[in-house]
PDB file of N, CA and C in Angstrom:
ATOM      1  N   UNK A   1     -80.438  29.446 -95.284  1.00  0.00           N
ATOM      2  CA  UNK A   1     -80.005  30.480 -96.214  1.00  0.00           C
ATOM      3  C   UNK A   1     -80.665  30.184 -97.544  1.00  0.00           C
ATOM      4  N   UNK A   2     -81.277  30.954 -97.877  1.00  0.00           N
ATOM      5  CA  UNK A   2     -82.131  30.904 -99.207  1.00  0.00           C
ATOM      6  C   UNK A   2     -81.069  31.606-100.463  1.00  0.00           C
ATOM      7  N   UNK A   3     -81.614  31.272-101.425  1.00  0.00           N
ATOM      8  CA  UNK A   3     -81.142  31.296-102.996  1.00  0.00           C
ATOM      9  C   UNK A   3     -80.328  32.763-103.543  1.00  0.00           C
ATOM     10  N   UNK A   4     -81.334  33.248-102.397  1.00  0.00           N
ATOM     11  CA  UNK A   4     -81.063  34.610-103.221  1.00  0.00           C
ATOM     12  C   UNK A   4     -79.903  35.613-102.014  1.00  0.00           C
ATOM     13  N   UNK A   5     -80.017  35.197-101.023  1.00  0.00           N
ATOM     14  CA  UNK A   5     -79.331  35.138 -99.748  1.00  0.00           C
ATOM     15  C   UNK A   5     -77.317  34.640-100.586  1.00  0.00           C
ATOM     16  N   UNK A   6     -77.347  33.403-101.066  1.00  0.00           N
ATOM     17  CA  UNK A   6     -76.262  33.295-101.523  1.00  0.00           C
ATOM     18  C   UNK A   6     -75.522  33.552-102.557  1.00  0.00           C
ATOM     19  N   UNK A   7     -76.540  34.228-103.591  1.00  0.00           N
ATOM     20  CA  UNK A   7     -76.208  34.971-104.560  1.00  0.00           C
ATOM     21  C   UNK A   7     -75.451  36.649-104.015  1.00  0.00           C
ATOM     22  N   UNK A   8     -75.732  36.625-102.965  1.00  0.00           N
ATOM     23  CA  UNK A   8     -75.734  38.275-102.838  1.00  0.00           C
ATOM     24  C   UNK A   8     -74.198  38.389-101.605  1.00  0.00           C
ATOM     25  N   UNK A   9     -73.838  37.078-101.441  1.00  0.00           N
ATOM     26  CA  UNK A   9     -72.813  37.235-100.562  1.00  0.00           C
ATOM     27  C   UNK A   9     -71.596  37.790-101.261  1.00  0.00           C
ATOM     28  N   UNK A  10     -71.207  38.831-100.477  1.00  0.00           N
ATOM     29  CA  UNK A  10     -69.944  39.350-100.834  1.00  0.00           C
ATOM     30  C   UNK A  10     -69.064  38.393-100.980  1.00  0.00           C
ATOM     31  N   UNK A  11     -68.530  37.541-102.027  1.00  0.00           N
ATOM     32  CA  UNK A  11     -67.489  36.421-102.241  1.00  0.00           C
ATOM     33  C   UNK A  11     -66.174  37.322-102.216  1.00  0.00           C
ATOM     34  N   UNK A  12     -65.915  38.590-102.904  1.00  0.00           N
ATOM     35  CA  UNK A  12     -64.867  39.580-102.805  1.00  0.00           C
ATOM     36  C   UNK A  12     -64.246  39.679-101.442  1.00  0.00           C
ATOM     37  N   UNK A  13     -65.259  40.059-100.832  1.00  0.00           N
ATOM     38  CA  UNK A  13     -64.803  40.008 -99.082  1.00  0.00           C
ATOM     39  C   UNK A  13     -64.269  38.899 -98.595  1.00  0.00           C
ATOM     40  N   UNK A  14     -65.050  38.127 -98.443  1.00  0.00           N
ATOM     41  CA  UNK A  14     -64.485  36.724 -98.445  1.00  0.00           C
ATOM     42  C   UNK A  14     -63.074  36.450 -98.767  1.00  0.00           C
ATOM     43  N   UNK A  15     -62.792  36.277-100.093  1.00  0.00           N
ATOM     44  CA  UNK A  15     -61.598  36.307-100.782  1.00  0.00           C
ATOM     45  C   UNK A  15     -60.764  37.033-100.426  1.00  0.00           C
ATOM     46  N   UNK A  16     -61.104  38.417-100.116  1.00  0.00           N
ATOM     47  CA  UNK A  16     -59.865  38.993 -99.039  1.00  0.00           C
ATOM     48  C   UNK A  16     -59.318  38.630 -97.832  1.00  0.00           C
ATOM     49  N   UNK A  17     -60.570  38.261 -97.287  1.00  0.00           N
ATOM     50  CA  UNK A  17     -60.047  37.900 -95.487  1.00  0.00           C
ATOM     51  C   UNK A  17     -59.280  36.896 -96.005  1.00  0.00           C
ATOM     52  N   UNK A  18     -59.909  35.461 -96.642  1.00  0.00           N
ATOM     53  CA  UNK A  18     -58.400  34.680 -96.508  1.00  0.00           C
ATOM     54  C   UNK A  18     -56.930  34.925 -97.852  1.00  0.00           C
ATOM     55  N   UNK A  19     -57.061  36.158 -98.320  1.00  0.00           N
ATOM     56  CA  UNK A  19     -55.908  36.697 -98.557  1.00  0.00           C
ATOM     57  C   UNK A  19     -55.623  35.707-100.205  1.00  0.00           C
ATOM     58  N   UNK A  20     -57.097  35.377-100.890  1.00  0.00           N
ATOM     59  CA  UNK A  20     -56.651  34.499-102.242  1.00  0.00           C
ATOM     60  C   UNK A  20     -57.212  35.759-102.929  1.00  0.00           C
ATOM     61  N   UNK A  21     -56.679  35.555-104.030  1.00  0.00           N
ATOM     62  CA  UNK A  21     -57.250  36.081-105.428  1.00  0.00           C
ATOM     63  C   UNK A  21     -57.976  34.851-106.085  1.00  0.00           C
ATOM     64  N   UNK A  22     -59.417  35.697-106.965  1.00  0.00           N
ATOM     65  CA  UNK A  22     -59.693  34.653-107.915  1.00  0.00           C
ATOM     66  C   UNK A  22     -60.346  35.061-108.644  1.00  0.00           C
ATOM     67  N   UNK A  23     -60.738  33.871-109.879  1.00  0.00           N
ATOM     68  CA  UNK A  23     -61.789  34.091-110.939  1.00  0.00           C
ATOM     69  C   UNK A  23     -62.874  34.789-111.097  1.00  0.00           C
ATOM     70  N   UNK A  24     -63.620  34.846-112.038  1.00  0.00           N
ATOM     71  CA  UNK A  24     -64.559  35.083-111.952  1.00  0.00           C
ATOM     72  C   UNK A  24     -65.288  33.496-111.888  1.00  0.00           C
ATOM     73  N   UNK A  25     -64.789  32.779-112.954  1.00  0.00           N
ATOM     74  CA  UNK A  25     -65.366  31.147-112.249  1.00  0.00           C
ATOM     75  C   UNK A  25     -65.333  30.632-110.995  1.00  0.00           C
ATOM     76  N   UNK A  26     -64.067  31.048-110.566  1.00  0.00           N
ATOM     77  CA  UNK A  26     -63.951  30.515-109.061  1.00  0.00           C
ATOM     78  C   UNK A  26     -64.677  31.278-108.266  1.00  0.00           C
ATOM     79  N   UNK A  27     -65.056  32.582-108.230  1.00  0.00           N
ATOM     80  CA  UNK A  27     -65.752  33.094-107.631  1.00  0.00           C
ATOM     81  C   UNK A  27     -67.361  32.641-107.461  1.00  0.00           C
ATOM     82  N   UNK A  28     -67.751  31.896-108.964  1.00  0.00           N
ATOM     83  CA  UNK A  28     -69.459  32.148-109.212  1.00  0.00           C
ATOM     84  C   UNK A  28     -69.333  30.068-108.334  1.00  0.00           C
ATOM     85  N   UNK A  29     -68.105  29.579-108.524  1.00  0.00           N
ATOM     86  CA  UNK A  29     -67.788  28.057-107.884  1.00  0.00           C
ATOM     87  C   UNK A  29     -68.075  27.598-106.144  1.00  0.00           C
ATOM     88  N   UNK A  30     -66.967  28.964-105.633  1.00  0.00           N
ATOM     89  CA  UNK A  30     -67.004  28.640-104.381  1.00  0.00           C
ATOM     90  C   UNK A  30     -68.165  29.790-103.439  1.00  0.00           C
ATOM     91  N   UNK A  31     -68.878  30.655-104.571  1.00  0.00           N
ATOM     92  CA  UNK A  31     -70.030  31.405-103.774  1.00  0.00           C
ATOM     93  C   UNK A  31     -70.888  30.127-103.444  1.00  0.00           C
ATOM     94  N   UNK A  32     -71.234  29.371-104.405  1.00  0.00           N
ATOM     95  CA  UNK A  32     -71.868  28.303-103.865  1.00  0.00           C
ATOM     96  C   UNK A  32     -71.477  26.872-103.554  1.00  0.00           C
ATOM     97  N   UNK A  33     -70.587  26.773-102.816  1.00  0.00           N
ATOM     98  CA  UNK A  33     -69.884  26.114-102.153  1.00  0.00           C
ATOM     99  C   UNK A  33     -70.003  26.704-100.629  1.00  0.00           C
ATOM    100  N   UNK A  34     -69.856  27.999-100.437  1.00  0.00           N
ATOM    101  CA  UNK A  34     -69.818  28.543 -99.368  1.00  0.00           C
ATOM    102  C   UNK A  34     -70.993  28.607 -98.918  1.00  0.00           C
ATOM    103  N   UNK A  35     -72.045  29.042 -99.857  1.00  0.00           N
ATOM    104  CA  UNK A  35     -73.614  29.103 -99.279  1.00  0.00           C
ATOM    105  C   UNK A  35     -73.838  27.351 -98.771  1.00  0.00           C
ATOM    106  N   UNK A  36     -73.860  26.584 -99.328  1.00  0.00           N
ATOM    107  CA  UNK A  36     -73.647  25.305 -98.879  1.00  0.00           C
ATOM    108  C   UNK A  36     -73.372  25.099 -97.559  1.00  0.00           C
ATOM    109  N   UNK A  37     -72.340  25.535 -97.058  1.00  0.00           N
ATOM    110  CA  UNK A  37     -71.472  25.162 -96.087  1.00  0.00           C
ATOM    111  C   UNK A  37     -72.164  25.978 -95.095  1.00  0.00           C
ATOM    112  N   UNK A  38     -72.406  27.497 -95.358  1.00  0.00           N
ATOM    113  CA  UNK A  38     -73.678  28.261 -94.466  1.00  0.00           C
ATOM    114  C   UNK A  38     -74.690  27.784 -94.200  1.00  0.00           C
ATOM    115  N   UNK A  39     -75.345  26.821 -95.234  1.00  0.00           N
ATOM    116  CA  UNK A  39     -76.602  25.986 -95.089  1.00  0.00           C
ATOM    117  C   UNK A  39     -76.698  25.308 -94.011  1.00  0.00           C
ATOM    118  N   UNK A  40     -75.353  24.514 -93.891  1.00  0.00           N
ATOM    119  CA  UNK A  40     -74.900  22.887 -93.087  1.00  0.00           C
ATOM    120  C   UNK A  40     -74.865  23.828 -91.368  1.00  0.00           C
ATOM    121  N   UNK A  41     -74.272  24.528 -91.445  1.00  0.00           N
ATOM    122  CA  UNK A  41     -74.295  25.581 -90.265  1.00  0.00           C
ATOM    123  C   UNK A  41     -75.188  25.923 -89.642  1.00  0.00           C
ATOM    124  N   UNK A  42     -76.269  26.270 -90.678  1.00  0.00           N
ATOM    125  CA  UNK A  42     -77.495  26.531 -89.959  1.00  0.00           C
ATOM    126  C   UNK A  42     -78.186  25.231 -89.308  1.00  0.00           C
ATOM    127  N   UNK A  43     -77.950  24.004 -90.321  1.00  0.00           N
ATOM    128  CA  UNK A  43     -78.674  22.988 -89.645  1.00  0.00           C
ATOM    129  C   UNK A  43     -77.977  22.753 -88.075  1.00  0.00           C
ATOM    130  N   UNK A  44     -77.057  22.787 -88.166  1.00  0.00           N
ATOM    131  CA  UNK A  44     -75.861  22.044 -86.733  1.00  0.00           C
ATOM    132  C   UNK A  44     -76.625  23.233 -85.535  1.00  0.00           C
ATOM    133  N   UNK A  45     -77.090  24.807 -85.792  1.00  0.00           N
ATOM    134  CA  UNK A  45     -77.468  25.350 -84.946  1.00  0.00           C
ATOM    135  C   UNK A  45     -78.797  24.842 -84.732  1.00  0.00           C
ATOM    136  N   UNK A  46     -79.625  24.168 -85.127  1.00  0.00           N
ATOM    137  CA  UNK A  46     -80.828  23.264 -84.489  1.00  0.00           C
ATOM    138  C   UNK A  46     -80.453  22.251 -83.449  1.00  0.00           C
ATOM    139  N   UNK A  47     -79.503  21.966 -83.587  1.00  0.00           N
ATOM    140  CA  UNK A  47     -79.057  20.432 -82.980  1.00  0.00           C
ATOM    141  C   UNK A  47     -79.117  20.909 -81.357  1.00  0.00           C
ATOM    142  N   UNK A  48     -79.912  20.174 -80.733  1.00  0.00           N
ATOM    143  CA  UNK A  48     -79.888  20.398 -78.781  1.00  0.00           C
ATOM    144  C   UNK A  48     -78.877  20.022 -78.875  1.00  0.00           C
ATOM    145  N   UNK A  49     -77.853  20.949 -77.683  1.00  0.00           N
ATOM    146  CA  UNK A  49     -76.934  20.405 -76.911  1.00  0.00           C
ATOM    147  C   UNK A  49     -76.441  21.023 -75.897  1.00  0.00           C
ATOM    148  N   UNK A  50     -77.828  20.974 -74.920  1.00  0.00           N
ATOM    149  CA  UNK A  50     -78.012  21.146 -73.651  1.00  0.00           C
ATOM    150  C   UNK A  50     -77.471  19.420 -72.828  1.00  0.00           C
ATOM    151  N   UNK A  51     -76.587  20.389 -72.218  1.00  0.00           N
ATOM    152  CA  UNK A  51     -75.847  19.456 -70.904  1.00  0.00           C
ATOM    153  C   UNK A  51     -74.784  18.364 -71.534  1.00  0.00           C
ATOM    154  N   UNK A  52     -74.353  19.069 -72.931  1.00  0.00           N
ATOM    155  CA  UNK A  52     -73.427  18.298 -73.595  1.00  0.00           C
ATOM    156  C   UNK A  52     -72.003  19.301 -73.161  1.00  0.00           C
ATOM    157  N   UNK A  53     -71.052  18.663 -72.196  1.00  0.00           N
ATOM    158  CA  UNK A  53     -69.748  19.281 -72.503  1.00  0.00           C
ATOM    159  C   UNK A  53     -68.715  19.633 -73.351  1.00  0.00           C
ATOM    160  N   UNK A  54     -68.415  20.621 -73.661  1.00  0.00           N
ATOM    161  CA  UNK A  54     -67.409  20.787 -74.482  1.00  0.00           C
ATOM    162  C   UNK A  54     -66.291  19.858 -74.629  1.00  0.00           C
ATOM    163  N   UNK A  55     -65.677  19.877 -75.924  1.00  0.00           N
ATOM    164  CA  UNK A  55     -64.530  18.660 -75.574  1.00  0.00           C
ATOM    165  C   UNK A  55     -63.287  19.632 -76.580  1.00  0.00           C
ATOM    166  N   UNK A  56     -62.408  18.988 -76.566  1.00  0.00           N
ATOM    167  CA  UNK A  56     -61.434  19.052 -77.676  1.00  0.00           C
ATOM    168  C   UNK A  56     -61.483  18.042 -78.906  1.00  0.00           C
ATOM    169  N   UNK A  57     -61.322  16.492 -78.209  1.00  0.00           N
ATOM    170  CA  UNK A  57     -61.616  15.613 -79.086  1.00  0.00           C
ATOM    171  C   UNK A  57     -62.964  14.652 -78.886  1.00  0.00           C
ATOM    172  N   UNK A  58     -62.932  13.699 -79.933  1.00  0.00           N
ATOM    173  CA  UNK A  58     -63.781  12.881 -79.791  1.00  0.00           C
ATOM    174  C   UNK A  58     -64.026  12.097 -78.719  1.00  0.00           C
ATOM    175  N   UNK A  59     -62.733  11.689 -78.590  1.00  0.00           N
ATOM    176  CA  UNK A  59     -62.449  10.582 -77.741  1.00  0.00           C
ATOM    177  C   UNK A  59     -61.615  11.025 -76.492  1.00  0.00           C
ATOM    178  N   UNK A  60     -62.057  10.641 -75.465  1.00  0.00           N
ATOM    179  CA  UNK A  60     -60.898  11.021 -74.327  1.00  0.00           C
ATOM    180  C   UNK A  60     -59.761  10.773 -74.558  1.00  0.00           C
ATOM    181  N   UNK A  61     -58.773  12.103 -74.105  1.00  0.00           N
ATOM    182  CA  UNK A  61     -56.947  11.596 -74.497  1.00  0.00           C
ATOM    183  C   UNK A  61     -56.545  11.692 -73.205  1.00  0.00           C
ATOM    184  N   UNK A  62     -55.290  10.794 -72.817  1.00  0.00           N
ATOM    185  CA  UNK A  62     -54.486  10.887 -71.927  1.00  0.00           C
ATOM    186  C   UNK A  62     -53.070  10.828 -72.564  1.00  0.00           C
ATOM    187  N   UNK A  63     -52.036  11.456 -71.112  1.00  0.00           N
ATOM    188  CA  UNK A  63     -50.856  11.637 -71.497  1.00  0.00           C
ATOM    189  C   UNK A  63     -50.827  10.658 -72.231  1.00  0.00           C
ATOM    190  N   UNK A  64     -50.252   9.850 -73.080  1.00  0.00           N
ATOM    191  CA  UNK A  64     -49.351   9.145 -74.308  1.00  0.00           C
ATOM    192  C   UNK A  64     -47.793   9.017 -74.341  1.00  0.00           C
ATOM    193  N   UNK A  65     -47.382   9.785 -73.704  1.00  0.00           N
ATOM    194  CA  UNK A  65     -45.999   9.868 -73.841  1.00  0.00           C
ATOM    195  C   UNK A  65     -45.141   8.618 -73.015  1.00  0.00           C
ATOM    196  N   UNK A  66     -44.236   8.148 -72.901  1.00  0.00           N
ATOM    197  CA  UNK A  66     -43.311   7.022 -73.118  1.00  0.00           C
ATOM    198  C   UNK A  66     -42.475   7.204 -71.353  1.00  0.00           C
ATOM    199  N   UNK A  67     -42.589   6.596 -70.740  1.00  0.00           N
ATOM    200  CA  UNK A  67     -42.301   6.710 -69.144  1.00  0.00           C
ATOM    201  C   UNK A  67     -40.695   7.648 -69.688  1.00  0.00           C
ATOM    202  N   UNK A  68     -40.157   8.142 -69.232  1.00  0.00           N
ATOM    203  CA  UNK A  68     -38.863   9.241 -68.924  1.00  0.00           C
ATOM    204  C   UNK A  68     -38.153   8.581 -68.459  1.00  0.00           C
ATOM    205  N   UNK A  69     -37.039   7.737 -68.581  1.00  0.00           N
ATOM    206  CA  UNK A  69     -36.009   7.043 -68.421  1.00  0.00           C
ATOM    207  C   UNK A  69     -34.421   7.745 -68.458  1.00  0.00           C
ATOM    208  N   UNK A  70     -33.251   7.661 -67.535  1.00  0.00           N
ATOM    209  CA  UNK A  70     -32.301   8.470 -67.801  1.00  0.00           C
ATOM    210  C   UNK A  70     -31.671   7.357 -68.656  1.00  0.00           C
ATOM    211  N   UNK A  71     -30.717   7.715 -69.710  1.00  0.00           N
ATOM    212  CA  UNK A  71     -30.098   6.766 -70.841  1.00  0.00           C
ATOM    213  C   UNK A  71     -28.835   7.275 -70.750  1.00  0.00           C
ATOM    214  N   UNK A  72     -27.191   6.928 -71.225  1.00  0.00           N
ATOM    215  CA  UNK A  72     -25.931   7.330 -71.352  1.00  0.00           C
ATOM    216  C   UNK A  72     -26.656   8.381 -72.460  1.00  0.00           C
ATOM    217  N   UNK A  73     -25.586   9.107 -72.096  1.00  0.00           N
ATOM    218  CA  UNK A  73     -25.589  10.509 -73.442  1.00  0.00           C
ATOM    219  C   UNK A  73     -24.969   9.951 -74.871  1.00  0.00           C
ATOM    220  N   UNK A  74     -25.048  10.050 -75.192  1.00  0.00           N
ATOM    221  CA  UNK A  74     -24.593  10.001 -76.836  1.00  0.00           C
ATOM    222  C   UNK A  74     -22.996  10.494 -77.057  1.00  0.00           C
ATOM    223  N   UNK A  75     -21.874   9.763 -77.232  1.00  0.00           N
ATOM    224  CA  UNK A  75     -20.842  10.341 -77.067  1.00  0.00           C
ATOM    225  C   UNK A  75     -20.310  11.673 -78.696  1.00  0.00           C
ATOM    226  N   UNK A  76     -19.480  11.768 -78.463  1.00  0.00           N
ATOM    227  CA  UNK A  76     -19.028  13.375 -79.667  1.00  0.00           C
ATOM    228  C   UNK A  76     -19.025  12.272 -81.129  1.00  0.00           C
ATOM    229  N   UNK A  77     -18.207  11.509 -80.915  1.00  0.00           N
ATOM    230  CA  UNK A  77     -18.263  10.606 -82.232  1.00  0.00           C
ATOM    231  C   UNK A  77     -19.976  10.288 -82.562  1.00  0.00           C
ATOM    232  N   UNK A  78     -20.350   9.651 -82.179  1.00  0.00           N
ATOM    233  CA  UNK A  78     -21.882   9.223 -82.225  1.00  0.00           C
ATOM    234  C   UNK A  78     -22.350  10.319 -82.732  1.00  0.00           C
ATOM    235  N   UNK A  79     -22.344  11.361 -82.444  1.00  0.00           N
ATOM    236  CA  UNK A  79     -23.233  12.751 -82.779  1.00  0.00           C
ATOM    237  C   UNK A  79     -22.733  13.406 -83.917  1.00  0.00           C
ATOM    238  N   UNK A  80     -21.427  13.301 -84.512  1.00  0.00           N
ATOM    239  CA  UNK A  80     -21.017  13.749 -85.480  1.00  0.00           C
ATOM    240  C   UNK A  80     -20.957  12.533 -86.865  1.00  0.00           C
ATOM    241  N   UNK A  81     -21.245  11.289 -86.263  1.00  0.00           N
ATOM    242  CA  UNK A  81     -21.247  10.364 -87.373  1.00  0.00           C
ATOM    243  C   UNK A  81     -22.940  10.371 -88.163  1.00  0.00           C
ATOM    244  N   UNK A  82     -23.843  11.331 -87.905  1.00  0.00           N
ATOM    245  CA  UNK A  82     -24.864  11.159 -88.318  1.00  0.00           C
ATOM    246  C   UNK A  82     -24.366  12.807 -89.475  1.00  0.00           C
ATOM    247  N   UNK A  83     -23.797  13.647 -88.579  1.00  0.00           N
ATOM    248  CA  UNK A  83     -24.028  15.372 -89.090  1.00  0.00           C
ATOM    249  C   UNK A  83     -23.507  14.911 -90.971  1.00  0.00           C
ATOM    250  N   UNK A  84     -24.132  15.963 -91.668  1.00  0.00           N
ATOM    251  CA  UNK A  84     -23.244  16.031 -93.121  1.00  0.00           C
ATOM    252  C   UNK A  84     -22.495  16.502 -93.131  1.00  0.00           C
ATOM    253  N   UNK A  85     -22.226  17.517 -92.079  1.00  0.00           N
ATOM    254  CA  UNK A  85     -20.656  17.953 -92.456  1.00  0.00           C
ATOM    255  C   UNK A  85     -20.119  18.603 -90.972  1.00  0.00           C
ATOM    256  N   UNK A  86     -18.938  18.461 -90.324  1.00  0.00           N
ATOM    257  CA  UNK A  86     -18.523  18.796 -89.097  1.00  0.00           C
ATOM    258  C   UNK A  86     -17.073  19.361 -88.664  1.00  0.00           C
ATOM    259  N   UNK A  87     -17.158  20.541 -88.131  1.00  0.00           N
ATOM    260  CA  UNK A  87     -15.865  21.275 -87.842  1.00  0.00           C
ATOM    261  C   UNK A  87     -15.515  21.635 -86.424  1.00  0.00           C
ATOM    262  N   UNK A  88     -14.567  21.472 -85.621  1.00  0.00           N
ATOM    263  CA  UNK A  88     -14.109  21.127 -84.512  1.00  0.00           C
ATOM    264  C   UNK A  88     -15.250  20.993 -83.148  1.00  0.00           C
ATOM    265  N   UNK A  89     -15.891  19.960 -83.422  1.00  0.00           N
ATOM    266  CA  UNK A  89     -16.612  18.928 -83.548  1.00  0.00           C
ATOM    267  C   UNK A  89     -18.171  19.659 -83.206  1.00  0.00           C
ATOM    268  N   UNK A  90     -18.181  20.254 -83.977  1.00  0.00           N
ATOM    269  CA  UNK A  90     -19.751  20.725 -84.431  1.00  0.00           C
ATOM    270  C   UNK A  90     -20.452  20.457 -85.833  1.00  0.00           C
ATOM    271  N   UNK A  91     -21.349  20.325 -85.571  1.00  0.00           N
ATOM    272  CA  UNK A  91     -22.161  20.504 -86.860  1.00  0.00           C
ATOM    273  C   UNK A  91     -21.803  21.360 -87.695  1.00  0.00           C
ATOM    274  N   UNK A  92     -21.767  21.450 -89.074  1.00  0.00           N
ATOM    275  CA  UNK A  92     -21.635  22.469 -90.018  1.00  0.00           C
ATOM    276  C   UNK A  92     -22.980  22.821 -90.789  1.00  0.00           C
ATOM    277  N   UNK A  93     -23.689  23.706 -90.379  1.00  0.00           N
ATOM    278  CA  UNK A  93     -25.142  23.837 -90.938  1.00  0.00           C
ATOM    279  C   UNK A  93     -25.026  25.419 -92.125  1.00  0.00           C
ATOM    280  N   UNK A  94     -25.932  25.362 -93.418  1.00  0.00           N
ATOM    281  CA  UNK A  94     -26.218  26.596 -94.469  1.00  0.00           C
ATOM    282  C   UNK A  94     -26.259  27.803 -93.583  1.00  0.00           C
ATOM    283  N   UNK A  95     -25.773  28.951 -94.239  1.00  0.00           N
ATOM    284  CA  UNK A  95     -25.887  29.794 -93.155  1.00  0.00           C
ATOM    285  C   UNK A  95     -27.858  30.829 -93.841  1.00  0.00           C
ATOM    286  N   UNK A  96     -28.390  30.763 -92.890  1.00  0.00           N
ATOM    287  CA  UNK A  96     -29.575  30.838 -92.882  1.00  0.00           C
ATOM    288  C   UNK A  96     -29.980  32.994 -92.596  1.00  0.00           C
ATOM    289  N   UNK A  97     -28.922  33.308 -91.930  1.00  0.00           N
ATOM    290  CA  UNK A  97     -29.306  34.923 -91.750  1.00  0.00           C
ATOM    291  C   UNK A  97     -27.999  35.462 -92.437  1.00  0.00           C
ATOM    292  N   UNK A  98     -28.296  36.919 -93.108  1.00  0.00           N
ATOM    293  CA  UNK A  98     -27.398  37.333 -93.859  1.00  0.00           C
ATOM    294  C   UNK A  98     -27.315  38.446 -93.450  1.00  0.00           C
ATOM    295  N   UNK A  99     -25.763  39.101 -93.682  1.00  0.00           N
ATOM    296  CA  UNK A  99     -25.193  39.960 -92.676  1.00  0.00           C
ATOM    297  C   UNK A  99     -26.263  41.520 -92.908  1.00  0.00           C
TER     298      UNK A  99
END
């Protein structure tokens, strides 16, 4: 992407899709910031990567998770000695939807 290529990018547009308002500094800031980043883009589309598989990560992942064991349940006391506040023996939570 050449000079004049990033001068001419609609930064307005831009700024809409991700839904910011801005400067006129921030605008003349991240036009070239963005041409930048278009630059780096173009280089990565040179890069061979024939017979390279797609991945998610870097590194191979496997499950992680912690073998599944059955444990006693947690009795009513236990469960209410953590709550901040509790009424016939429930939690008492803010009320969050309004009529």
């Amino acid at each position: 992407m050449n000079e004049s290529e990033t001068n001419s990018m609609d930064i307005d547009y831009v700024s809409n899709l991700a839904r910011i308002e801005l400067t006129v500094d921030e605008k003349e800031k991240f036009r070239g910031q963005l041409g930048d980043v278009l630059k780096y883009f173009q280089k990565l589309q040179k890069v061979d990567v024939e017979g390279v598989e797609p991945t998610a990560h870097a590194f191979p992942r496997y499950n992680v998770w912690d073998e599944d064991s059955p444990k006693e349940p947690y009795n009513i006391d236990q469960v209410m000695m953590n709550a901040p506040q509790s009424r016939n023996n429930q939690i008492v939570v803010p009320k969050v939807v309004e009529d």
